[in-house]
C-alpha atoms as a PDB file:
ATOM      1  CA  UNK A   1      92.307 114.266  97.582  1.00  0.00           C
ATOM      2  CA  UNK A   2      93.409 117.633  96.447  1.00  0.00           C
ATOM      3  CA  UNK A   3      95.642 120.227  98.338  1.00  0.00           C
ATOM      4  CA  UNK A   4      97.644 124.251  99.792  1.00  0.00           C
ATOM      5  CA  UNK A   5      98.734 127.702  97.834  1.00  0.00           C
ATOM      6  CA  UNK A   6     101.439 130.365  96.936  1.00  0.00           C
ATOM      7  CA  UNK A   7     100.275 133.356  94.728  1.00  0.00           C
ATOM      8  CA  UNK A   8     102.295 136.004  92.553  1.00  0.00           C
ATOM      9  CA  UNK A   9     100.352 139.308  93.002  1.00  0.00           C
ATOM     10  CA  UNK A  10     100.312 140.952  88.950  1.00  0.00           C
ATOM     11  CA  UNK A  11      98.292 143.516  88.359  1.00  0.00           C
ATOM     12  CA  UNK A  12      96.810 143.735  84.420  1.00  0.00           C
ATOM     13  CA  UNK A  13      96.691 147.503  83.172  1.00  0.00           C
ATOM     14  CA  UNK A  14      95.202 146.349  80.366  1.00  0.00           C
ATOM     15  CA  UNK A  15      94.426 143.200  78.078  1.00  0.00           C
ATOM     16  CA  UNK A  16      94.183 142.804  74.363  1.00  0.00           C
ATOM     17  CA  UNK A  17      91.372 140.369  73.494  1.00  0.00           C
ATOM     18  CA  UNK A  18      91.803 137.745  70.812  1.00  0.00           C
ATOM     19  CA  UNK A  19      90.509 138.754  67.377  1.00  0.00           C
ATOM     20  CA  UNK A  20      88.191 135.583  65.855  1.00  0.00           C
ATOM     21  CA  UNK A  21      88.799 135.375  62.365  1.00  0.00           C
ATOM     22  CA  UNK A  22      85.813 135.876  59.763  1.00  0.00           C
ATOM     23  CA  UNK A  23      84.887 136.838  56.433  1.00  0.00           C
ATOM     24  CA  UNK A  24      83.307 140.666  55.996  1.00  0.00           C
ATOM     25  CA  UNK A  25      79.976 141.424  55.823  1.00  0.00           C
ATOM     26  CA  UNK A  26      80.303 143.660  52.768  1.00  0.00           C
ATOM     27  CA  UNK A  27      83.039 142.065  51.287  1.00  0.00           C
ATOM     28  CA  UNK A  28      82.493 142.170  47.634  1.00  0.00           C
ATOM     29  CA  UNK A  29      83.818 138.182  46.557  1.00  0.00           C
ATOM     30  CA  UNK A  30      81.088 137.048  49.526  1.00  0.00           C
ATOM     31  CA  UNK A  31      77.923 138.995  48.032  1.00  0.00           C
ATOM     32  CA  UNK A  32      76.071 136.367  46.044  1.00  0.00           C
ATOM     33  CA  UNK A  33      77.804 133.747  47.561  1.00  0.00           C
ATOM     34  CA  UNK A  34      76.427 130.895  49.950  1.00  0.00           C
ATOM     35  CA  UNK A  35      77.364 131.679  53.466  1.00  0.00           C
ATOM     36  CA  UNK A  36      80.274 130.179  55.148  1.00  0.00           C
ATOM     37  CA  UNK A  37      80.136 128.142  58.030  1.00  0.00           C
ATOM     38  CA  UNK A  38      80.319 130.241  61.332  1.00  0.00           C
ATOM     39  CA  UNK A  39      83.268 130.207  63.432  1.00  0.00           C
ATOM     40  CA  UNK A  40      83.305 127.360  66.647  1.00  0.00           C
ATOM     41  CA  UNK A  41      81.975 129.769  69.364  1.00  0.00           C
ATOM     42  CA  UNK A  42      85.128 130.321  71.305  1.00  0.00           C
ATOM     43  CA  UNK A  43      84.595 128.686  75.080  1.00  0.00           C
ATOM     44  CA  UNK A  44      84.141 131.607  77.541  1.00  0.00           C
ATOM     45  CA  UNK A  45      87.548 132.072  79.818  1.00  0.00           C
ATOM     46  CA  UNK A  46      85.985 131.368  82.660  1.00  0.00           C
ATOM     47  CA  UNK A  47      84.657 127.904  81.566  1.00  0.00           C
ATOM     48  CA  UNK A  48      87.888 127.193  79.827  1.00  0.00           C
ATOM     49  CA  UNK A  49      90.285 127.716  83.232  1.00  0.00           C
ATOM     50  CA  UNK A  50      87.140 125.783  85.561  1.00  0.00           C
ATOM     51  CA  UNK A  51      87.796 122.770  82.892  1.00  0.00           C
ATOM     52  CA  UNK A  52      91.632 123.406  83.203  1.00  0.00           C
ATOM     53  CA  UNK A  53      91.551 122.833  86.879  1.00  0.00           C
ATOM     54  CA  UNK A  54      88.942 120.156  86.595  1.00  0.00           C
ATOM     55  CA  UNK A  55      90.981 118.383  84.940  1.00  0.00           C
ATOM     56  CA  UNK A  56      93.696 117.781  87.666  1.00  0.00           C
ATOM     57  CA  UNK A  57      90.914 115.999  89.542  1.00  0.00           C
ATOM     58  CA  UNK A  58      91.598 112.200  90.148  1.00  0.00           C
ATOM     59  CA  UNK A  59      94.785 112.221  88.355  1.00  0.00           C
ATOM     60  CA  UNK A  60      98.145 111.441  89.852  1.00  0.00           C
ATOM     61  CA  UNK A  61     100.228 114.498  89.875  1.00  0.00           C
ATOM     62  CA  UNK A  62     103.560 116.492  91.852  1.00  0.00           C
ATOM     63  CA  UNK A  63     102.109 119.757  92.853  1.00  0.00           C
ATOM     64  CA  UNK A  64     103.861 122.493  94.791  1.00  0.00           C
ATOM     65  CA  UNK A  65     102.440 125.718  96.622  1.00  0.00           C
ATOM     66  CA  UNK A  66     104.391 128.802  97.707  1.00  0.00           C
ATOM     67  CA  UNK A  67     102.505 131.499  99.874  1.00  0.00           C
ATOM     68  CA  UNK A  68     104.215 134.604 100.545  1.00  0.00           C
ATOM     69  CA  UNK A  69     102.972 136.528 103.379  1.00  0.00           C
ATOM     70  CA  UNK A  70     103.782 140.012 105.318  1.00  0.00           C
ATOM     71  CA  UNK A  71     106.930 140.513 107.264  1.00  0.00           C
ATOM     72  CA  UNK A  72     109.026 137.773 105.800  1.00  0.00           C
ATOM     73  CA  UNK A  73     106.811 135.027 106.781  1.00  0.00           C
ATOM     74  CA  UNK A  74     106.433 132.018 104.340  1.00  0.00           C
ATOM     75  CA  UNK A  75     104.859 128.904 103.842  1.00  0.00           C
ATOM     76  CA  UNK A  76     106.281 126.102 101.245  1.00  0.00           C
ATOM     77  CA  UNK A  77     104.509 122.986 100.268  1.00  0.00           C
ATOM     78  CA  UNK A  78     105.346 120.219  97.937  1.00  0.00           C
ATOM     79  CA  UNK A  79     104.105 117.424  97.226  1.00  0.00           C
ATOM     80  CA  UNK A  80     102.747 114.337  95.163  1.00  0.00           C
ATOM     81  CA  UNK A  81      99.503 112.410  95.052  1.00  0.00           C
ATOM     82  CA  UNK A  82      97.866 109.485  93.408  1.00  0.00           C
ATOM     83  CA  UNK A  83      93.856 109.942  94.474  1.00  0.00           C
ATOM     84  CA  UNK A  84      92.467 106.748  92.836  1.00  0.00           C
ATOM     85  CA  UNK A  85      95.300 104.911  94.812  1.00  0.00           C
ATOM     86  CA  UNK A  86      94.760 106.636  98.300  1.00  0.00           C
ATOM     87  CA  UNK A  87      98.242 107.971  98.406  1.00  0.00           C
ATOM     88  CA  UNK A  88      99.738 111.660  99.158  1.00  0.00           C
ATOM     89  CA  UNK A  89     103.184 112.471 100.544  1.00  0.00           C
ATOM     90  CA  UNK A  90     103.154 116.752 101.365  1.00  0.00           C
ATOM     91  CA  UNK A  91     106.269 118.820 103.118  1.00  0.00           C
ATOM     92  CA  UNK A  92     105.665 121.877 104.111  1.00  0.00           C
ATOM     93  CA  UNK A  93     108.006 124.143 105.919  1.00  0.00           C
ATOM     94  CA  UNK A  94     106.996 127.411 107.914  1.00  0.00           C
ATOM     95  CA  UNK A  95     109.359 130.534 107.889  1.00  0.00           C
ATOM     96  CA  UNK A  96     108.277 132.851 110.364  1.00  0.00           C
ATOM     97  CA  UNK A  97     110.404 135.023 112.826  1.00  0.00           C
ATOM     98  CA  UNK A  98     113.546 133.800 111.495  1.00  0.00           C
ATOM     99  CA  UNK A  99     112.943 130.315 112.647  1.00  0.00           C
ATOM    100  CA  UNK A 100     111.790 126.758 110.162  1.00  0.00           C
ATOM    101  CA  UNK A 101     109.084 124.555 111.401  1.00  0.00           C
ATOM    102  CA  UNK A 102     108.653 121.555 109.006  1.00  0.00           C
ATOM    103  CA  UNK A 103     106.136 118.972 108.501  1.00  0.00           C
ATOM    104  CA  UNK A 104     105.933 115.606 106.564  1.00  0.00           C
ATOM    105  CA  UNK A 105     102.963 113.686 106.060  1.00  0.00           C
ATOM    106  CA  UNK A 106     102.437 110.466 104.340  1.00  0.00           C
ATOM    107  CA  UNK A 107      98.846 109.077 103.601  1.00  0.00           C
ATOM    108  CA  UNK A 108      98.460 104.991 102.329  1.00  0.00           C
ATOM    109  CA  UNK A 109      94.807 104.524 102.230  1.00  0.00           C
ATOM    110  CA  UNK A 110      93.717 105.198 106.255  1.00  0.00           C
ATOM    111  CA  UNK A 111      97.427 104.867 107.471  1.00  0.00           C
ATOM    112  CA  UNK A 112      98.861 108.317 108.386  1.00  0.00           C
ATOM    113  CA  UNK A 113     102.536 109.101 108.992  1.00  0.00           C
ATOM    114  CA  UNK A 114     103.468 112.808 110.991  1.00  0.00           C
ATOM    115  CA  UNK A 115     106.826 113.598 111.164  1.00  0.00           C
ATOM    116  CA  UNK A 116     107.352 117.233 112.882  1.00  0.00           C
ATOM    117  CA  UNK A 117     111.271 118.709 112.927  1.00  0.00           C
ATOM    118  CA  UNK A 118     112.136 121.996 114.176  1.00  0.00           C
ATOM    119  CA  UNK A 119     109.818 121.701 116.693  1.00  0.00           C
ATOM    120  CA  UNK A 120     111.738 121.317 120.840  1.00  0.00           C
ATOM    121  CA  UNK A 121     110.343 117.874 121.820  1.00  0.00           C
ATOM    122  CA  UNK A 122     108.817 116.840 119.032  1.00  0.00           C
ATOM    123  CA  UNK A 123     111.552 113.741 118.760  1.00  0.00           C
ATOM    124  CA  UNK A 124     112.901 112.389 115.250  1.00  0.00           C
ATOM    125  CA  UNK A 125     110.036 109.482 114.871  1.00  0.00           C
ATOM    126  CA  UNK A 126     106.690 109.057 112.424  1.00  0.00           C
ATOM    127  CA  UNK A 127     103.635 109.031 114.192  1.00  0.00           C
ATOM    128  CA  UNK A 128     101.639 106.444 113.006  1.00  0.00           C
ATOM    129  CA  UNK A 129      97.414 107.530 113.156  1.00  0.00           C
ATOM    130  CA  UNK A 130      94.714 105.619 111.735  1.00  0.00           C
ATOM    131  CA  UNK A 131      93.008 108.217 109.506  1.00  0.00           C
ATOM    132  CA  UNK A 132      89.336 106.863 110.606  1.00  0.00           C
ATOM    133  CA  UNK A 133      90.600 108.253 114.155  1.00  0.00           C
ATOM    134  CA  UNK A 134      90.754 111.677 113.143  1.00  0.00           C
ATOM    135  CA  UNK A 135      87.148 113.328 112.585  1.00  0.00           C
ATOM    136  CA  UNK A 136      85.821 115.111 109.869  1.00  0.00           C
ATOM    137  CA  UNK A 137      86.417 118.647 111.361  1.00  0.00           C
ATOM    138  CA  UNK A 138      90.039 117.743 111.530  1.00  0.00           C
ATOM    139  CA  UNK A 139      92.419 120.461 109.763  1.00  0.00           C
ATOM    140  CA  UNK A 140      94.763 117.492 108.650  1.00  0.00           C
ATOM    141  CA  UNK A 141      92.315 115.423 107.140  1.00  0.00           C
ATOM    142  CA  UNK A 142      90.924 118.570 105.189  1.00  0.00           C
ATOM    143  CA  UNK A 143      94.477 119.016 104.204  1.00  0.00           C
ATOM    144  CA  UNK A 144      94.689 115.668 103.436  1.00  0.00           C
ATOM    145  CA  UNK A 145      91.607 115.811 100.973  1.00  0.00           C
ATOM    146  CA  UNK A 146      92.427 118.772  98.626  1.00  0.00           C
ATOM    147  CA  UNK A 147      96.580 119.191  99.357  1.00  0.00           C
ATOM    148  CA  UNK A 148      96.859 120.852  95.870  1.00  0.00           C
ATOM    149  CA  UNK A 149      94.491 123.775  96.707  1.00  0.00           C
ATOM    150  CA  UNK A 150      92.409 123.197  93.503  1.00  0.00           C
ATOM    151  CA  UNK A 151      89.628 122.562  94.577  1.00  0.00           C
ATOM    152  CA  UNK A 152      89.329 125.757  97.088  1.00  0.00           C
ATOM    153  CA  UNK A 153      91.101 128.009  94.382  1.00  0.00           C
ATOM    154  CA  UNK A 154      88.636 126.613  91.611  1.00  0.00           C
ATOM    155  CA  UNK A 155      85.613 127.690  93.862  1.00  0.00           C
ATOM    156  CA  UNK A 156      86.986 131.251  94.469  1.00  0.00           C
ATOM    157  CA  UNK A 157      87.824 132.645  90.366  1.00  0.00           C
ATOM    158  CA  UNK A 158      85.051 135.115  90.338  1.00  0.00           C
ATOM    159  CA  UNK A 159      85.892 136.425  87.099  1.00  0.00           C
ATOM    160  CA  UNK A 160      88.823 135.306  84.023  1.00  0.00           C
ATOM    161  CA  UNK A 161      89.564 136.664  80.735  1.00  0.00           C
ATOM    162  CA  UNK A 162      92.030 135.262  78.141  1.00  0.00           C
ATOM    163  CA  UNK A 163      95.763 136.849  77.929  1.00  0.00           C
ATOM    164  CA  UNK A 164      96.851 134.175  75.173  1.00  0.00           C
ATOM    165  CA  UNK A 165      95.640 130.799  74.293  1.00  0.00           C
ATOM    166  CA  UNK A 166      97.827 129.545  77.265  1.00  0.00           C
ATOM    167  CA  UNK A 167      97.019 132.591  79.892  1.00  0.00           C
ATOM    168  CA  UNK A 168      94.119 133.735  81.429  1.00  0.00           C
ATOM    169  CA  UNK A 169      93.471 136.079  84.127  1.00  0.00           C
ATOM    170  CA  UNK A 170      90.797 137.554  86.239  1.00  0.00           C
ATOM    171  CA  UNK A 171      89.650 137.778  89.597  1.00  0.00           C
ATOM    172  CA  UNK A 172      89.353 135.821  93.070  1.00  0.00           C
ATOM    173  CA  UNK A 173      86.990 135.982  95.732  1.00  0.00           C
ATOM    174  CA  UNK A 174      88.967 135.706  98.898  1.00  0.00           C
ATOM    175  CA  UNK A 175      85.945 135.180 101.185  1.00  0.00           C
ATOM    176  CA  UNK A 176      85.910 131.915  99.265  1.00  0.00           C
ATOM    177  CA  UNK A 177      89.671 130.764 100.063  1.00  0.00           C
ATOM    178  CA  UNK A 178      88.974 129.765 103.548  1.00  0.00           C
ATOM    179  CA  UNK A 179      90.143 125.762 102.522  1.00  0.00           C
ATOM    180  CA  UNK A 180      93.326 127.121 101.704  1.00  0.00           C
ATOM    181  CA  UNK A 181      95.553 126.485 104.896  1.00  0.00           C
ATOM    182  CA  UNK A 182      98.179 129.246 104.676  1.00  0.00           C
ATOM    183  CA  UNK A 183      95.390 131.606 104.358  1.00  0.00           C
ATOM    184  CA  UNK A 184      93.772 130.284 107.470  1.00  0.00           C
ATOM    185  CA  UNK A 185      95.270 132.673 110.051  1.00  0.00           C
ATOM    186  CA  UNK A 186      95.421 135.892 107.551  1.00  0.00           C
ATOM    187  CA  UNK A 187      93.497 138.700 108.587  1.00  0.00           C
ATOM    188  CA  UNK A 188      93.058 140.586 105.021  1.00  0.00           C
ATOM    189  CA  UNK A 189      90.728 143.139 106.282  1.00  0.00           C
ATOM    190  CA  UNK A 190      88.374 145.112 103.940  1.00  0.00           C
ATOM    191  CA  UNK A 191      89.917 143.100 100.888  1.00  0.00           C
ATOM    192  CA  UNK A 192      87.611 140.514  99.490  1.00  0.00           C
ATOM    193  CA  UNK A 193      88.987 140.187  95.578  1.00  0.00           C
ATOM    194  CA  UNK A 194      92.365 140.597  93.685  1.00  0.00           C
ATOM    195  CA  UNK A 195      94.101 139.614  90.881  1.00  0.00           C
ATOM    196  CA  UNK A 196      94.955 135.986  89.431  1.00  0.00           C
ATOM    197  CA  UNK A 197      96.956 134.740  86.524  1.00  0.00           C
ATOM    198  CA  UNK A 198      96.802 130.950  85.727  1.00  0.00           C
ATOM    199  CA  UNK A 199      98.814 129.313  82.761  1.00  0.00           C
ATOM    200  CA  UNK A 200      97.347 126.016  80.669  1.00  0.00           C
ATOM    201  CA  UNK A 201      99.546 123.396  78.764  1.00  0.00           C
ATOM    202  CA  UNK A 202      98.703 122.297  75.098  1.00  0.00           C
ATOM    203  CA  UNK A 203      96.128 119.576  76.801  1.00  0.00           C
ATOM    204  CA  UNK A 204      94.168 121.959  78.555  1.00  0.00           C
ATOM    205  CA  UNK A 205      95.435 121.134  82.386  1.00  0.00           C
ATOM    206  CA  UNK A 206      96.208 123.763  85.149  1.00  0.00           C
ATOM    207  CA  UNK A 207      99.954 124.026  85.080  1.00  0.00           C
ATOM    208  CA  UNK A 208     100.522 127.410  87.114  1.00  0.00           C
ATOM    209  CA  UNK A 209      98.098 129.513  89.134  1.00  0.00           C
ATOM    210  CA  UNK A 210      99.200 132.788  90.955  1.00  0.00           C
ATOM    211  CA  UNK A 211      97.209 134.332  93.022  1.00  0.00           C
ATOM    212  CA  UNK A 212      97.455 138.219  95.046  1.00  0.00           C
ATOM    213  CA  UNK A 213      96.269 138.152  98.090  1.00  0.00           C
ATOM    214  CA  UNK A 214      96.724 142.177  98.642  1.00  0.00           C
ATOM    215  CA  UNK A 215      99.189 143.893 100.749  1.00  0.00           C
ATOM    216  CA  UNK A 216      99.050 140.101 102.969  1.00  0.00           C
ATOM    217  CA  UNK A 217     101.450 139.307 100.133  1.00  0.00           C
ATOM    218  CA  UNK A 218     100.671 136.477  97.339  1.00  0.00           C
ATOM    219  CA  UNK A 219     100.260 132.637  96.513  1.00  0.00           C
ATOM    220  CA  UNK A 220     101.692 130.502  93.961  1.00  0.00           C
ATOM    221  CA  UNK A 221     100.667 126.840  92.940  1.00  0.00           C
ATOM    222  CA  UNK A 222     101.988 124.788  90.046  1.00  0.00           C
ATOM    223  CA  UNK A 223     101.314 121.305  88.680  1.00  0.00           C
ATOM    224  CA  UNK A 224     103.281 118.741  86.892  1.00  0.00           C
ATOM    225  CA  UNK A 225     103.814 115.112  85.801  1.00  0.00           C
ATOM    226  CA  UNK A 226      99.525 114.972  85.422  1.00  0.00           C
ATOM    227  CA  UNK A 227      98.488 111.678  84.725  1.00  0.00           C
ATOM    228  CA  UNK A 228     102.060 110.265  85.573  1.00  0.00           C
ATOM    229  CA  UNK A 229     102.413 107.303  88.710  1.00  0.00           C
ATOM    230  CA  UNK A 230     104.074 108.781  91.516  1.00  0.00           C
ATOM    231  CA  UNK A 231     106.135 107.132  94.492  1.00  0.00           C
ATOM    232  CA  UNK A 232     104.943 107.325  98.011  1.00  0.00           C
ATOM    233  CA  UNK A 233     106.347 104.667 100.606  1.00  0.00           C
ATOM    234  CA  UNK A 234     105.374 104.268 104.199  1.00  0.00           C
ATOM    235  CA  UNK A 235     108.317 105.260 106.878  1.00  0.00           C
ATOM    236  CA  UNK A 236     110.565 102.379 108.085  1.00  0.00           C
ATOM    237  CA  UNK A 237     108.798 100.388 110.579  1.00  0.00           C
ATOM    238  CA  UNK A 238     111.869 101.119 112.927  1.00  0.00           C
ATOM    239  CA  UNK A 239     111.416 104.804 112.845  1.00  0.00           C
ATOM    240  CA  UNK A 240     107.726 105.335 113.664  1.00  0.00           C
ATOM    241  CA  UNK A 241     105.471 104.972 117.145  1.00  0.00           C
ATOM    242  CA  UNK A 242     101.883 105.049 117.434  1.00  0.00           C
ATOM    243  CA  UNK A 243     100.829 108.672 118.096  1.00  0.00           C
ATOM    244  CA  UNK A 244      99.876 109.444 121.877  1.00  0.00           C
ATOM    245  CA  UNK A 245      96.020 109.664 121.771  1.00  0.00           C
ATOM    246  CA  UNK A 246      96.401 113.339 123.471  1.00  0.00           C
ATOM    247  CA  UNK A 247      98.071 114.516 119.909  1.00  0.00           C
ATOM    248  CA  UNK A 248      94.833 113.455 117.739  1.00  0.00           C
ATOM    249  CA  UNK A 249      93.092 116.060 118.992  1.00  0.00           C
ATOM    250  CA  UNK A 250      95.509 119.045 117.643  1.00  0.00           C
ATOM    251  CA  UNK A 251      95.314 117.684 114.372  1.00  0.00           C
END
């Protein structure tokens, strides 16, 4: 199970790489003397932020995602989820035209719990759905799978560099961000890469990861509490119905 994005668009003028430290060729206390041992090869950036990201996969974790779009429209997502025990609980809100439209979902194994709000009609219960009754195509389940975003984001860094031992930045392929479900509905035209910067903690796990996504505006997703046990309950049994088989379908 993974997860959905928000991106801060930077722009790097320039970088200065880090200098590896190592004797001179012509130094004169080295001539005569056995050679050193060479330097570790430093891990290419690239490598180093696909094993940062990696390494969020199958842990238990509290991720959020911000996406930023155009004309004051926004998308907010946060989140917890425990993969090895079949557990996710996501929010996300919608902020579009001045008006909210919010989500929760609650995943225990194959039991599914929708609540919609801000929606006319949509009623204050949980809609109970038995995950094995949505199929494979469905958007929620695919949500469901990766509702960080890392796994589409880690497919889509075309190119990273190192800022710092703890920053990296590069570029992403947007053609390749199509899991990402803010990004679904975007029309970015002619634009196919921009900028990232991603931030690592001292054990080498994705912590922060903005993303531009051009003049459509940016993404932001961060990641805490890795490897901690997180808290997802099921709904009160008195507040949730059995979803109308007609809904499935939109999911």
């Amino acid at each position: 199970m993974k997860i959905r994005t928000t991106l801060v668009a930077l722009t790097l003028a320039a970088a200065v790489p880090l200098a590896a430290g190592c004797a001179t060729k012509d130094s004169p206390s080295a001539k005569g003397a056995a050679p050193s041992a060479s330097a570790t090869p430093e891990v290419p950036a690239k490598d180093a932020l696909t094993d940062a990201m990696k390494k969020l996969e199958g842990q238990p974790l509290v991720f959020g995602v911000d996406t930023t779009l155009a004309a004051g429209q926004a998308v907010t997502s946060t989140g917890q989820a425990d993969p090895a025990g079949k557990k996710v609980a996501l929010d996300t809100t919608v902020t579009a035209a001045g008006q909210k439209l919010a989500t929760k979902l609650v995943l225990i194994d194959k039991d599914l719990w929708i609540r919609f709000e801000g929606i006319p009609g949509a009623g204050d219960k949980w809609l109970h759905i038995n995950l094995d009754k949505l199929p494979e195509s469905s958007k929620t389940r695919k949500q469901l799978a990766d509702p960080s975003n890392t796994a589409a984001l880690l497919g889509a860094i075309a190119t990273a560099e190192r800022l710092d031992a703890g920053t990296f930045y590069g570029t992403v392929d947007l053609t390749k961000l199509g899991g990402v479900s803010s990004l679904e509905q975007l029309k970015l035209g002619d634009v196919t890469k921009t900028a990232f910067t991603a931030k690592v903690d001292p054990q080498g796990r994705l912590t922060k990861l903005s993303v531009s996504l051009g003049t459509a505006g940016e993404i932001t997703a961060s990641y805490t509490e890795v490897g901690k046990p997180v808290t997802v309950t099921a709904p009160p049994a008195a507040d949730v119905v059995e979803a109308p088989e007609g809904v499935l379908g939109s999911l």
